[in-house]
N, C-alpha and C. Protein backbone atom coordinates (compact mmCIF):
# COMPACT_ATOMS: atom_id res chain seq x y z
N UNK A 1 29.76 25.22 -13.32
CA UNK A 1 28.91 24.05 -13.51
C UNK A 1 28.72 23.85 -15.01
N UNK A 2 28.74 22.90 -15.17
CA UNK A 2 28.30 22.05 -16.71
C UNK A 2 27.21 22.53 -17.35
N UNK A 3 27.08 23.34 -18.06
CA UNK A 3 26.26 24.21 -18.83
C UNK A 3 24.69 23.27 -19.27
N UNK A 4 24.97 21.93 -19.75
CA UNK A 4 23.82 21.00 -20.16
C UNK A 4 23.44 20.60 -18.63
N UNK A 5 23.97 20.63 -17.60
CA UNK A 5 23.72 19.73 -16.72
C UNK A 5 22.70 21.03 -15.23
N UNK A 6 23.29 22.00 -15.71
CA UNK A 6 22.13 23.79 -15.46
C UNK A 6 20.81 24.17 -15.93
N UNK A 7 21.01 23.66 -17.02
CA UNK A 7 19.93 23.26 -18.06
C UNK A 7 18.52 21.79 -17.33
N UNK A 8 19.29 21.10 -17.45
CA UNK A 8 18.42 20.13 -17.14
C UNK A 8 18.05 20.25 -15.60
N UNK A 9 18.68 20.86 -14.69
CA UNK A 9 18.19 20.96 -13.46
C UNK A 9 17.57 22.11 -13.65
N UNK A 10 17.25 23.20 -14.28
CA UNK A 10 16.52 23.95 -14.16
C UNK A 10 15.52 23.14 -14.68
N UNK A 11 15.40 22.35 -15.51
CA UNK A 11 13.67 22.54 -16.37
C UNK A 11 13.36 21.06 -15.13
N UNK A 12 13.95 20.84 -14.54
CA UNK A 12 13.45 19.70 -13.63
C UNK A 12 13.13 20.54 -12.02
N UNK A 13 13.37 22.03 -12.00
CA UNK A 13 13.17 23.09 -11.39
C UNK A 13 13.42 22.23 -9.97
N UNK A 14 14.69 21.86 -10.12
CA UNK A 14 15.32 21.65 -8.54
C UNK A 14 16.66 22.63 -8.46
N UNK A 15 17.45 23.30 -9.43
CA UNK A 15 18.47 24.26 -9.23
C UNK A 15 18.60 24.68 -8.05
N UNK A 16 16.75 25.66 -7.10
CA UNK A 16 17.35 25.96 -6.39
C UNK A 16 17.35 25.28 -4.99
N UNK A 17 17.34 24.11 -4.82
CA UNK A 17 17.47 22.80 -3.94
C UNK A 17 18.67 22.04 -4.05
N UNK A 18 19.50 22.75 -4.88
CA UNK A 18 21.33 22.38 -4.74
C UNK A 18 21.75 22.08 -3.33
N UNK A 19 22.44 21.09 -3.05
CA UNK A 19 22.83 21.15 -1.53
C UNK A 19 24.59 22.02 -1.80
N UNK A 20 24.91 22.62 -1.37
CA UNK A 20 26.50 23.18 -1.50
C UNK A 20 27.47 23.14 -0.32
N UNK A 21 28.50 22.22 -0.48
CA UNK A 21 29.61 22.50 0.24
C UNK A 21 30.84 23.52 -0.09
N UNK A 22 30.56 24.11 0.26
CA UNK A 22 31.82 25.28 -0.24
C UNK A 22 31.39 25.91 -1.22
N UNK A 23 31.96 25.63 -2.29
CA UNK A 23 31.78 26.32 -3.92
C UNK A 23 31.77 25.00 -4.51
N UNK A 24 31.43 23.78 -3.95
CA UNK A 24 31.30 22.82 -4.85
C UNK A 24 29.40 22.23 -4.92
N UNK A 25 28.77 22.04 -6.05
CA UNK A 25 27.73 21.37 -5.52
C UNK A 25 27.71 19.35 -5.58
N UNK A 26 26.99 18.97 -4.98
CA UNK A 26 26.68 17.65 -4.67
C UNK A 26 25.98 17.58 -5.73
N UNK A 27 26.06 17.23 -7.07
CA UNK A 27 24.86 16.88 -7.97
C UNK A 27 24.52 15.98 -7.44
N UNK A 28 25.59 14.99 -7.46
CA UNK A 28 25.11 13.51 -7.68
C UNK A 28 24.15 13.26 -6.50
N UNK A 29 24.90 13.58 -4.99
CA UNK A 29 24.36 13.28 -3.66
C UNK A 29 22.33 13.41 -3.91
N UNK A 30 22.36 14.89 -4.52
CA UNK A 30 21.20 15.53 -4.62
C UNK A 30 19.98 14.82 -5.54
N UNK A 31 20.91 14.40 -6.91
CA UNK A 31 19.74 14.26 -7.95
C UNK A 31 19.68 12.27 -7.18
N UNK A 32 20.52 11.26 -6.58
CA UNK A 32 20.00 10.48 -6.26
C UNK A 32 19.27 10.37 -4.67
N UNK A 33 19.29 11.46 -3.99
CA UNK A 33 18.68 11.98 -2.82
C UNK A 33 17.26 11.86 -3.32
N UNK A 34 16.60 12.59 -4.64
CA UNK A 34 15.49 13.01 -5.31
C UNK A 34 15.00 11.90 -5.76
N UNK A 35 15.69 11.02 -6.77
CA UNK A 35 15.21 10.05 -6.86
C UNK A 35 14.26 8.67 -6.49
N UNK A 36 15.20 8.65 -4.88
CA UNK A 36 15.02 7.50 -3.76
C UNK A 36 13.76 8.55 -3.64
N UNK A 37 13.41 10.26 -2.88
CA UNK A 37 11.92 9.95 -2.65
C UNK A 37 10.80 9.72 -3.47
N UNK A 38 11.27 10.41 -4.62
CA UNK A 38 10.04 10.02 -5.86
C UNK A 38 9.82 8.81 -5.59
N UNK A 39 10.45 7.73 -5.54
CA UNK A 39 10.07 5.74 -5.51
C UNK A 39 9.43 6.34 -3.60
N UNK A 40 10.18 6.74 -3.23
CA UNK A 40 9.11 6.54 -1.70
C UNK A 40 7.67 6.96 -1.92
N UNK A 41 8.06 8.19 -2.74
CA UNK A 41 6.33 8.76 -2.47
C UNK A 41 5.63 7.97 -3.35
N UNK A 42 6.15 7.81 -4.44
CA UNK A 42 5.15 6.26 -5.51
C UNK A 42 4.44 5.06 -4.72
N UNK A 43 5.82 4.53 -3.84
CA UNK A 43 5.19 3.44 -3.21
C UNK A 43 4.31 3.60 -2.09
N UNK A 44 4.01 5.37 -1.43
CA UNK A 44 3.81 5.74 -0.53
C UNK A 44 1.65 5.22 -1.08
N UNK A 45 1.86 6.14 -2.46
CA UNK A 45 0.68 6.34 -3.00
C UNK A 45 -0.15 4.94 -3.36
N UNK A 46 0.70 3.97 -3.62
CA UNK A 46 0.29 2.30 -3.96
C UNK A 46 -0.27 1.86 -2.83
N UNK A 47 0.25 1.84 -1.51
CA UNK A 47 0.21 1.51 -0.03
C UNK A 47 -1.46 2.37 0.06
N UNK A 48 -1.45 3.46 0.10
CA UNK A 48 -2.60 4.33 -0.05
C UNK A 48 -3.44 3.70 -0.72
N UNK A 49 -3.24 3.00 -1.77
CA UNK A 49 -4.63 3.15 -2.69
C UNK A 49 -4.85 1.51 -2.36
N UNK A 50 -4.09 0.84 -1.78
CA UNK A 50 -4.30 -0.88 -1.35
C UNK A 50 -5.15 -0.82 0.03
N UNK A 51 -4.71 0.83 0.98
CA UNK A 51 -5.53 0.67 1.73
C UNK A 51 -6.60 1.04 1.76
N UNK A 52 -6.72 1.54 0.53
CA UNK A 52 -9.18 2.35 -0.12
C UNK A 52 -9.45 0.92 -0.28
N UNK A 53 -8.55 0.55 -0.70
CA UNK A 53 -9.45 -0.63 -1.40
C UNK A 53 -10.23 -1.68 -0.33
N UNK A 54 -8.68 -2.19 0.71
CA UNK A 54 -8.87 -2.97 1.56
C UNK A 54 -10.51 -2.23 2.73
N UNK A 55 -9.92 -1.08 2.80
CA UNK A 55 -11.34 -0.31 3.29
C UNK A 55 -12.82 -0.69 2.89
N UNK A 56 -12.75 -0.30 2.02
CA UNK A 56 -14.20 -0.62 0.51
C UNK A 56 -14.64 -2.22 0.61
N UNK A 57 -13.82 -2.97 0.82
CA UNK A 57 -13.99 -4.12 0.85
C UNK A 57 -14.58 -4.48 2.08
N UNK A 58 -14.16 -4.18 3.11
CA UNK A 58 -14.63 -4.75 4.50
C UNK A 58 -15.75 -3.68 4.68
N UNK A 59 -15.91 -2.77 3.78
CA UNK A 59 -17.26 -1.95 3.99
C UNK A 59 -18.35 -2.67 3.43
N UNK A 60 -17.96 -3.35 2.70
CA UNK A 60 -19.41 -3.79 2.23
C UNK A 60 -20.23 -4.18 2.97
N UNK A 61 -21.82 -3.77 2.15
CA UNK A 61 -22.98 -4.12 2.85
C UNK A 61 -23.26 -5.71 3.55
N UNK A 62 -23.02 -6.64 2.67
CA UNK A 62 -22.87 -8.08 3.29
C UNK A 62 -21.28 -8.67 3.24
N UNK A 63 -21.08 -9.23 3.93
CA UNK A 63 -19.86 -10.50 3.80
C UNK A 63 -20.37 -11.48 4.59
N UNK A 64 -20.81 -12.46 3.61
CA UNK A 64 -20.79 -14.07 4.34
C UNK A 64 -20.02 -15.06 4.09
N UNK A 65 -19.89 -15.71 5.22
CA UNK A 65 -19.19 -16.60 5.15
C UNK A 65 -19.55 -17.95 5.07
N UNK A 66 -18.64 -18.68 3.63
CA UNK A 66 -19.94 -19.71 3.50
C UNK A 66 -18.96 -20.82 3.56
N UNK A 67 -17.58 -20.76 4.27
CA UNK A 67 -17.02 -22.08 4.72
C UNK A 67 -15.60 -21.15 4.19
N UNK A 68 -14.71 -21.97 5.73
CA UNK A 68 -13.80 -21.87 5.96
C UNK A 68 -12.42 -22.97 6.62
N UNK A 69 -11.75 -22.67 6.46
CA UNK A 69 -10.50 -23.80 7.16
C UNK A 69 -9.32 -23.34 7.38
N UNK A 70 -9.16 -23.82 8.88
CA UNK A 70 -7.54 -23.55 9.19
C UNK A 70 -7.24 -21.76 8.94
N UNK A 71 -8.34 -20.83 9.12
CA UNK A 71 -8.15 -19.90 9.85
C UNK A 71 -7.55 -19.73 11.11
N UNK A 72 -6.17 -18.99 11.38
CA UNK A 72 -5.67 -18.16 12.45
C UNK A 72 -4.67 -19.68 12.75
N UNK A 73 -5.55 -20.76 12.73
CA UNK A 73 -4.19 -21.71 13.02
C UNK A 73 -3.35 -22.66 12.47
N UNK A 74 -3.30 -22.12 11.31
CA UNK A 74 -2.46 -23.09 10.20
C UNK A 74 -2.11 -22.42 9.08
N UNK A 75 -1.04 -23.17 8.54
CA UNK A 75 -0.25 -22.00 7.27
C UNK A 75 -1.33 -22.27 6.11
N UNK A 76 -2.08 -23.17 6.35
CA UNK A 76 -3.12 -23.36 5.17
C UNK A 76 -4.05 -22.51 5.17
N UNK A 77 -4.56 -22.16 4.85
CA UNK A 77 -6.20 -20.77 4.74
C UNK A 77 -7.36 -20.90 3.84
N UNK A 78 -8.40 -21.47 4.06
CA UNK A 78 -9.36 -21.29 2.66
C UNK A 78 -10.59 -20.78 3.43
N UNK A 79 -11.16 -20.19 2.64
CA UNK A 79 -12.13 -18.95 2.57
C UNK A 79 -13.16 -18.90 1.54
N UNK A 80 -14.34 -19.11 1.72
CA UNK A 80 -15.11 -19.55 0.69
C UNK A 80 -16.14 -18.05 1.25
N UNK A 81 -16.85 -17.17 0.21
CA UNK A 81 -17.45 -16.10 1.08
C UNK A 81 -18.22 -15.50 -0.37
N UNK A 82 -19.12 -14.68 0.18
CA UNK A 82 -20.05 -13.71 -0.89
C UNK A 82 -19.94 -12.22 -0.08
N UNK A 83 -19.45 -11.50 -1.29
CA UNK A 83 -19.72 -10.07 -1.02
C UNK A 83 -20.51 -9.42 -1.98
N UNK A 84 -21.32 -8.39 -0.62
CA UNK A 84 -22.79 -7.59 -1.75
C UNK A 84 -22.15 -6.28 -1.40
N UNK A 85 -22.23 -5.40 -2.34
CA UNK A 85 -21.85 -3.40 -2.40
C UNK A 85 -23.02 -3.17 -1.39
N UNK A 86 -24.32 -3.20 -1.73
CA UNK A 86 -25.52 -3.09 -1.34
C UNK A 86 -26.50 -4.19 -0.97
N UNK A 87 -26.75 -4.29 0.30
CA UNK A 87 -27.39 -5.67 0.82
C UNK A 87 -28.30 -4.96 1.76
N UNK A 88 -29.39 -4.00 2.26
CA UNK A 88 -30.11 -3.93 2.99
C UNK A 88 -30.78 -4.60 3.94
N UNK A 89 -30.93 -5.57 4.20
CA UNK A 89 -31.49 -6.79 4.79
C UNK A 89 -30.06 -7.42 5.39
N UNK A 90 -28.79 -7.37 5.72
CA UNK A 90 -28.03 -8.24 6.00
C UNK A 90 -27.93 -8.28 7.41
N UNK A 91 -27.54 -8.61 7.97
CA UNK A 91 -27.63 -9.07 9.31
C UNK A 91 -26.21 -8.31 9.65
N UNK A 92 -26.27 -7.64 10.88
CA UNK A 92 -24.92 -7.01 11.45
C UNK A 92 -23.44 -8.07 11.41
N UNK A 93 -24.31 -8.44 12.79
CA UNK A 93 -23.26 -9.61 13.16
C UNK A 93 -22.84 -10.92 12.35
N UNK A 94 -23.72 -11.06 10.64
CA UNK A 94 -22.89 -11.91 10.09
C UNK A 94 -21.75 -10.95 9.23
N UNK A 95 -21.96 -9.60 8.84
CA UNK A 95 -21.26 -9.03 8.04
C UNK A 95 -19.55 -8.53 9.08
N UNK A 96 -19.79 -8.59 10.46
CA UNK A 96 -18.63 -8.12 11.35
C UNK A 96 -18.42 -9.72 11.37
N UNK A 97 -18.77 -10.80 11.37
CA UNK A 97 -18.42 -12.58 11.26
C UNK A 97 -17.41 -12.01 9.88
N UNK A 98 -17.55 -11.73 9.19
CA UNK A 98 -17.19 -11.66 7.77
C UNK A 98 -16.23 -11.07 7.91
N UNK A 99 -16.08 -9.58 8.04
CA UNK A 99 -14.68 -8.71 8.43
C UNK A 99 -13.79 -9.55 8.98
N UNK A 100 -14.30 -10.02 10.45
CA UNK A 100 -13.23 -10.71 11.38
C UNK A 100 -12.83 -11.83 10.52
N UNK A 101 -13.13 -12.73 9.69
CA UNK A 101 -12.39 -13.84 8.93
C UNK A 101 -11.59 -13.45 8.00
N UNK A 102 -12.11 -12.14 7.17
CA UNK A 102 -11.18 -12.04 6.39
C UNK A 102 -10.27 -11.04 6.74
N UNK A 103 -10.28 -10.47 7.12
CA UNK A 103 -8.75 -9.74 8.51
C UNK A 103 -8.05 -11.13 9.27
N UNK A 104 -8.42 -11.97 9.51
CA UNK A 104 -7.79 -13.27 10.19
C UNK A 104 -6.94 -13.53 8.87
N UNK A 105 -7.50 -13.96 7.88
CA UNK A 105 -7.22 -14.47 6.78
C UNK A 105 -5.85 -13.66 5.91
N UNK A 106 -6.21 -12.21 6.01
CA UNK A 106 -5.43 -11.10 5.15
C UNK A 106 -4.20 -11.54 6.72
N UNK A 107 -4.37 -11.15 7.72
CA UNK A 107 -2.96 -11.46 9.07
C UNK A 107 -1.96 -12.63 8.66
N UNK A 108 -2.75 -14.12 8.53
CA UNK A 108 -2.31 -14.90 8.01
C UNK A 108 -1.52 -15.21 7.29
N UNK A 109 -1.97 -15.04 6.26
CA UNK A 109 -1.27 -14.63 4.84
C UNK A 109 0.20 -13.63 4.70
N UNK A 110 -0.10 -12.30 5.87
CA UNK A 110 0.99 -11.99 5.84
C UNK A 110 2.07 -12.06 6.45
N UNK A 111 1.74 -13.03 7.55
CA UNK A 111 2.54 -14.14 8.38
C UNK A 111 3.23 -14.72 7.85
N UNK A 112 2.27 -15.10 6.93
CA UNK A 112 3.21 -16.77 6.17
C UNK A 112 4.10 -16.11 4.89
N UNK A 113 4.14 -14.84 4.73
CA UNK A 113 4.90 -13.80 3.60
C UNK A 113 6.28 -13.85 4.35
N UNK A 114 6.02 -13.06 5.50
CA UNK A 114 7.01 -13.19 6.43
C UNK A 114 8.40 -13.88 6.81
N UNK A 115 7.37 -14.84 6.69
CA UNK A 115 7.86 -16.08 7.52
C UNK A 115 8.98 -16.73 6.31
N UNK A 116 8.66 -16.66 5.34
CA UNK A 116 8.66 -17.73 3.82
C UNK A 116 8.54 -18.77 3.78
C-alpha cells in the first residue's frame, strides 16, 4: 500500500475498517462508502434538530389563530397567528385549534413541495 495513503488512513483511524478482497484493499469502495454516511449522519442530525424545533413550537403555551384561508383545501395557505413560550391563562382547546392549523398548514405545504 501507498505509504502517504497508510498515513492518512491511519490519522483518519479507519485503517482498521479496510474492506479486503484477497490481498487487495478497496480504498476507494471504502473511503467513498465513509463519506456517503458522514452526509447521512449530517443530514440525519439537521432532520433531528428541525424536528426540536417543530416540537417547541407546537409546545407552546398559546397558539392563536387570528385568521386563516384555504387551509387543507387549496394550494394557497395563509395563516395569520400569535405564539406565547409562556401564556398561563390560555385556553386548551384554542392552543390544540392552533396545533391542528398549523400541522394542516406545515402537510400542505409539503404537498405542494411534492407535487411542484
Amino acid at each position: 500500500m501507498d505509504k502517504d495513503l497508510e498515513i492518512a488512513l491511519k490519522e483518519t483511524e479507519f485503517m482498521d475498517g479496510l474492506i479486503i478482497e484477497g490481498n487487495h484493499f478497496k480504498v476507494t469502495q471504502f473511503l467513498s462508502l465513509r463519506e456517503h454516511l458522514l452526509d447521512s449522519i449530517d443530514r440525519c442530525k439537521k432532520y433531528s434538530q428541525d424536528a426540536k424545533r417543530w416540537r417547541a413550537l407546537l409546545s407552546s403555551q398559546r397558539i392563536r389563530i387570528m385568521g386563516s384561508a384555504g387551509i387543507g383545501s387549496s394550494k394557497y395557505q395563509h395563516v395569520g397567528l400569535e405564539i406565547w413560550s409562556a401564556f398561563l391563562d390560555a385556553p386548551p382547546d384554542e392552543s390544540e385549534h392552533g396545533q391542528t392549523v398549523l400541522t394542516e398548514y406545515a402537510d400542505m405545504i409539503i404537498k405542494a413541495n411534492l407535487e411542484g
